[in-house]
Protein backbone atom coordinates (compact mmCIF):
# COMPACT_ATOMS: atom_id res chain seq x y z
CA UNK A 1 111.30 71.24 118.95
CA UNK A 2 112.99 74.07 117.06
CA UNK A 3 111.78 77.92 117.82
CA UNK A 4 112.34 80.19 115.02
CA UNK A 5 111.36 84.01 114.85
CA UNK A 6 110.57 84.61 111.23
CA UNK A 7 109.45 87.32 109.48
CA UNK A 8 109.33 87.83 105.42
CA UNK A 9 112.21 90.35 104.49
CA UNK A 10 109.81 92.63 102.39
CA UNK A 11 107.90 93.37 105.48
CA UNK A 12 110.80 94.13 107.63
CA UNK A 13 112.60 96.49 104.62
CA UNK A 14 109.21 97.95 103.69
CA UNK A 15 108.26 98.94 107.81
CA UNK A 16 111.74 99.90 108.07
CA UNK A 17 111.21 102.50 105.56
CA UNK A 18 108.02 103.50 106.98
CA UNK A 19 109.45 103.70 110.51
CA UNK A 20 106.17 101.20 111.38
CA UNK A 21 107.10 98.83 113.93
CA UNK A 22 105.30 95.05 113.94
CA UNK A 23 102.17 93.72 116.14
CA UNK A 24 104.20 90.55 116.55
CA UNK A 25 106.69 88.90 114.39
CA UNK A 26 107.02 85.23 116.30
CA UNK A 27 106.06 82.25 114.34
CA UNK A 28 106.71 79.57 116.00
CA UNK A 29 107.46 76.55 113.88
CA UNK A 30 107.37 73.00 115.52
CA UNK A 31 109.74 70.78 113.56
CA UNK A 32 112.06 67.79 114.33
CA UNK A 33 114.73 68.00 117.07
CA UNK A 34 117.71 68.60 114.66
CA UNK A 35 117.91 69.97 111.16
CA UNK A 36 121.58 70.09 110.78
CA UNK A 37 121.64 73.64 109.42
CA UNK A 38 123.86 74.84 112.15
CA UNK A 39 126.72 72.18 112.47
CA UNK A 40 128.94 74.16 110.40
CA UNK A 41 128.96 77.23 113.38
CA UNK A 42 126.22 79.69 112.01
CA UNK A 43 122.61 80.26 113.21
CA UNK A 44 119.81 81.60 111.39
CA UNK A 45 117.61 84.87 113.13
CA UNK A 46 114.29 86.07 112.55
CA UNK A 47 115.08 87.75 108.81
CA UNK A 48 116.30 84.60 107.65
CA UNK A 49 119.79 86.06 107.36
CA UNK A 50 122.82 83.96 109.06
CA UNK A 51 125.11 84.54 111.51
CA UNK A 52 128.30 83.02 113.52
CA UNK A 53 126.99 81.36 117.02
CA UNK A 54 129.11 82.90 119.09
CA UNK A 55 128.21 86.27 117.67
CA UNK A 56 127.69 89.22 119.44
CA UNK A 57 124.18 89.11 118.66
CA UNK A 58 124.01 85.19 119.57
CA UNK A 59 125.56 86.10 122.81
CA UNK A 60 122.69 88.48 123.94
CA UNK A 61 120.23 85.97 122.80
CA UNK A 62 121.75 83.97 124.62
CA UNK A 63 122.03 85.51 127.99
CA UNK A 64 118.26 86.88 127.42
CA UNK A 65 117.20 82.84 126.73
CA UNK A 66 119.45 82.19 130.16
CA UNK A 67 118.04 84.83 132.30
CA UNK A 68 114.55 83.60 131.43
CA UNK A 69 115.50 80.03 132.30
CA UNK A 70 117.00 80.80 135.44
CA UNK A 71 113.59 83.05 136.47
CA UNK A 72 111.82 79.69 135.52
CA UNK A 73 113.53 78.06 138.28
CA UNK A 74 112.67 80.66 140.51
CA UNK A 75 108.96 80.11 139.69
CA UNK A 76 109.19 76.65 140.25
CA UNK A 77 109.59 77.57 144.06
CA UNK A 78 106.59 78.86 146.43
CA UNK A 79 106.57 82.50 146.17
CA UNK A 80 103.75 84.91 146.88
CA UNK A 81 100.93 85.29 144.50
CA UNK A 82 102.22 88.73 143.33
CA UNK A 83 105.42 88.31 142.99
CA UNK A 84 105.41 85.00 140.96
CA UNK A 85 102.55 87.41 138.61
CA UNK A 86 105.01 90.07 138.03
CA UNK A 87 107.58 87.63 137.21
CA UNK A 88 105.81 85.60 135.03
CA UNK A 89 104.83 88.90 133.07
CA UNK A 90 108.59 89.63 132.72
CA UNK A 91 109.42 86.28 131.26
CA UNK A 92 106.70 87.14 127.97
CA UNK A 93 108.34 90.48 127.87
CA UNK A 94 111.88 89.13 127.62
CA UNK A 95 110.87 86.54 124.96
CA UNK A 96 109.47 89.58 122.96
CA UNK A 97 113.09 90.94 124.01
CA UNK A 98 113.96 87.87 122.32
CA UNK A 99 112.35 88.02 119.50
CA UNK A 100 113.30 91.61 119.20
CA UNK A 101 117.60 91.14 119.05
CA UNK A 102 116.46 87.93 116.85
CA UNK A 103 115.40 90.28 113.93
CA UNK A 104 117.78 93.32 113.60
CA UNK A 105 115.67 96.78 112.90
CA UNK A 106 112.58 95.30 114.52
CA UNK A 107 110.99 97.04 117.71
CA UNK A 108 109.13 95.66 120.20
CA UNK A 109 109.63 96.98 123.61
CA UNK A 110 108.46 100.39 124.60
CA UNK A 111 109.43 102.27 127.32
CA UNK A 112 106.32 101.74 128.54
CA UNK A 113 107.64 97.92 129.58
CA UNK A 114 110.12 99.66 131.46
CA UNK A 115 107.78 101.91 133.62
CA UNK A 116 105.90 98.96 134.37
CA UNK A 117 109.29 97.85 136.37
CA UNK A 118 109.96 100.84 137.73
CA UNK A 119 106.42 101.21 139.24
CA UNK A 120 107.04 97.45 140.88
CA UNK A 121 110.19 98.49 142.45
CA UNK A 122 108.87 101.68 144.21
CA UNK A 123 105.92 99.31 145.27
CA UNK A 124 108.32 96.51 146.62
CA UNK A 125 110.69 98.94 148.05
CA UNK A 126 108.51 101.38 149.90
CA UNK A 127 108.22 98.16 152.29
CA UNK A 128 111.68 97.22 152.80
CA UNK A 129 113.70 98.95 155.32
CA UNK A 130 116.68 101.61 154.43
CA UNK A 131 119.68 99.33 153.37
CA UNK A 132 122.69 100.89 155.02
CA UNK A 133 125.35 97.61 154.00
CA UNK A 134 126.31 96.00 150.95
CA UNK A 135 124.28 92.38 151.29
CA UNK A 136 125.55 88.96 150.46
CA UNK A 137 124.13 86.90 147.86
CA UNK A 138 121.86 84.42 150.17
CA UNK A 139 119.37 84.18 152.95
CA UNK A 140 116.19 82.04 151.85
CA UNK A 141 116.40 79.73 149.29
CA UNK A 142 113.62 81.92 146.80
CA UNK A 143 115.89 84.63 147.89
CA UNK A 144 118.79 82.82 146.79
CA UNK A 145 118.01 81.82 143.14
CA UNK A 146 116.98 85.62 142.63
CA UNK A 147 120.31 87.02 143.34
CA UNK A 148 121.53 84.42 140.43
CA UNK A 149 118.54 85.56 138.22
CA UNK A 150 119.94 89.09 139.28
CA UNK A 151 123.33 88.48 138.20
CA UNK A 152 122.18 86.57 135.02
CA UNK A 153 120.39 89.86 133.81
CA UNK A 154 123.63 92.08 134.24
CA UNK A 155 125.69 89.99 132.29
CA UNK A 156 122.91 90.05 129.13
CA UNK A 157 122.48 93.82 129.57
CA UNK A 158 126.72 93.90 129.20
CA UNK A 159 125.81 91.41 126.42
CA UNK A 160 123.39 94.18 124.74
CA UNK A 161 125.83 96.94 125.29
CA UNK A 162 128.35 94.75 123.48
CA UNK A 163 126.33 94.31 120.82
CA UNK A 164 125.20 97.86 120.81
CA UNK A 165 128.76 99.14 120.36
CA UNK A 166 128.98 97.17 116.59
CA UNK A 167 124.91 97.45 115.81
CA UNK A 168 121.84 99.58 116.16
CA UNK A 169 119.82 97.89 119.57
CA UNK A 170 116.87 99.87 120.60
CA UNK A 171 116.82 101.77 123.62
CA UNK A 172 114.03 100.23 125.45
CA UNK A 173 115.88 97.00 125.21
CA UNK A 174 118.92 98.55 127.39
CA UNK A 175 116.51 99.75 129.86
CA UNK A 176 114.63 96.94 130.57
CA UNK A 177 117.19 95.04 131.76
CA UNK A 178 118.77 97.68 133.63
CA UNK A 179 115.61 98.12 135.47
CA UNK A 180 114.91 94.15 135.79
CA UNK A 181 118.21 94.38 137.32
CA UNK A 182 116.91 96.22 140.10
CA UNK A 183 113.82 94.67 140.93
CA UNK A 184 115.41 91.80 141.27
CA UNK A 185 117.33 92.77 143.34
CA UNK A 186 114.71 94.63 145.78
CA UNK A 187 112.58 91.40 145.36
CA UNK A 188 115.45 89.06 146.72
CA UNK A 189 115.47 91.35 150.13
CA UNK A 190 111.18 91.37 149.80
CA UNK A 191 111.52 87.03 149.16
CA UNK A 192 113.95 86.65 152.01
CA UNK A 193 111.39 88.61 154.49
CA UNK A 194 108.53 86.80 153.27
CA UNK A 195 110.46 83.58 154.29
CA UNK A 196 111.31 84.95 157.39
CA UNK A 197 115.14 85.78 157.16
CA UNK A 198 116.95 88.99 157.09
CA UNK A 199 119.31 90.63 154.36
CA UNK A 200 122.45 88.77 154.54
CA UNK A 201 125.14 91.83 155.19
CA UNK A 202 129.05 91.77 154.13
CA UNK A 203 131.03 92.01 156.87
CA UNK A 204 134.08 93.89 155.54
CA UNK A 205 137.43 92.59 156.99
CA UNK A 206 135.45 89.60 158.97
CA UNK A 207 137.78 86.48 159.39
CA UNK A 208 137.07 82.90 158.93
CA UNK A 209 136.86 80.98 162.02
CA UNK A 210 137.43 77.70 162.46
């Protein structure tokens, strides 16, 4: 199966000029496993232009395709109703995040997306007790695969700010995953109560014991 954002060049030049920005550019194309067109190093995005696959621009689509995996496995586990909602609603929006680095001038997050996080994370983290330690990675198993999720979405939002420094990336993008950052994070302390266990603290100077 072979997923490929396309959209016809004289739209995206003519809504560039216009400043208009696209209902929804995905057209997703079922085709055979292989096609061969990227053995020689270069992928094709969403304007139909080509690029090296190790790209900057590759790279963030990369990390973004990663961080969505990894909040698949997540979901696979037993979570509460709300949680495994919210972060089912943040996998669409980072495949329209996708979509979004896959065609370069297109827009399709809104900092709208971002409030949306923001009001989850006061609403996860006006339960939580004060945190007063740095915590460890760890605790409950749901807990566990969040913290990777967590540190899967920092390294595509360095990936974005990479590719920011060399190309025009829409703002929204940056602060979505910024934000997604730090629910994460909140909801790996909210999983590891809801499984029973406590934050996991660093213990500064602690030696091993045998």
């Amino acid at each position: 199966m072979v997923l490929r954002f396309t959209l016809p060049v004289s739209r995206l030049t003519n809504n560039r000029s216009q400043g208009q920005s696209y209902n929804h550019p995905i057209d997703q194309r079922l085709s055979k496993i292989y096609t061969r067109t990227g053995d020689t190093g270069t992928t094709g995005l969403g304007d139909g232009s080509r690029v090296d696959k190790d790209s900057a621009r590759i790279e963030a689509i990369g990390a973004v395709d990663e961080l969505n995996s990894q909040l698949g496995v997540l979901l696979a586990e037993t979570l509460p109703e709300s949680i495994a909602s919210a972060l089912t609603g943040v996998q669409h929006d980072l495949f329209d995040l996708g979509g979004e680095l896959s065609i370069p001038g297109y827009s399709s997050l809104t900092p709208e997306h971002a409030q949306r996080l923001e009001q989850l994370l006061d609403d996860y983290n006006a339960d939580l007790p004060p945190l007063k330690d740095f915590i460890l990675p760890g605790g409950s198993r749901a807990a566990a695969l969040c913290h990777v999720a967590r540190a899967v979405c920092r390294r595509a939002e360095r990936r974005v700010v990479t590719l920011a420094a060399h190309e025009a990336v829409n703002m929204p993008v940056r602060t979505y995953l910024n934000r997604l950052s730090d629910l994460l994070f909140v909801l790996c302390r909210v999983l590891n109560r809801a499984n029973g266990r406590d934050d996991v603290l660093w213990q500064p100077g602690r030696k091993q014991t045998s």
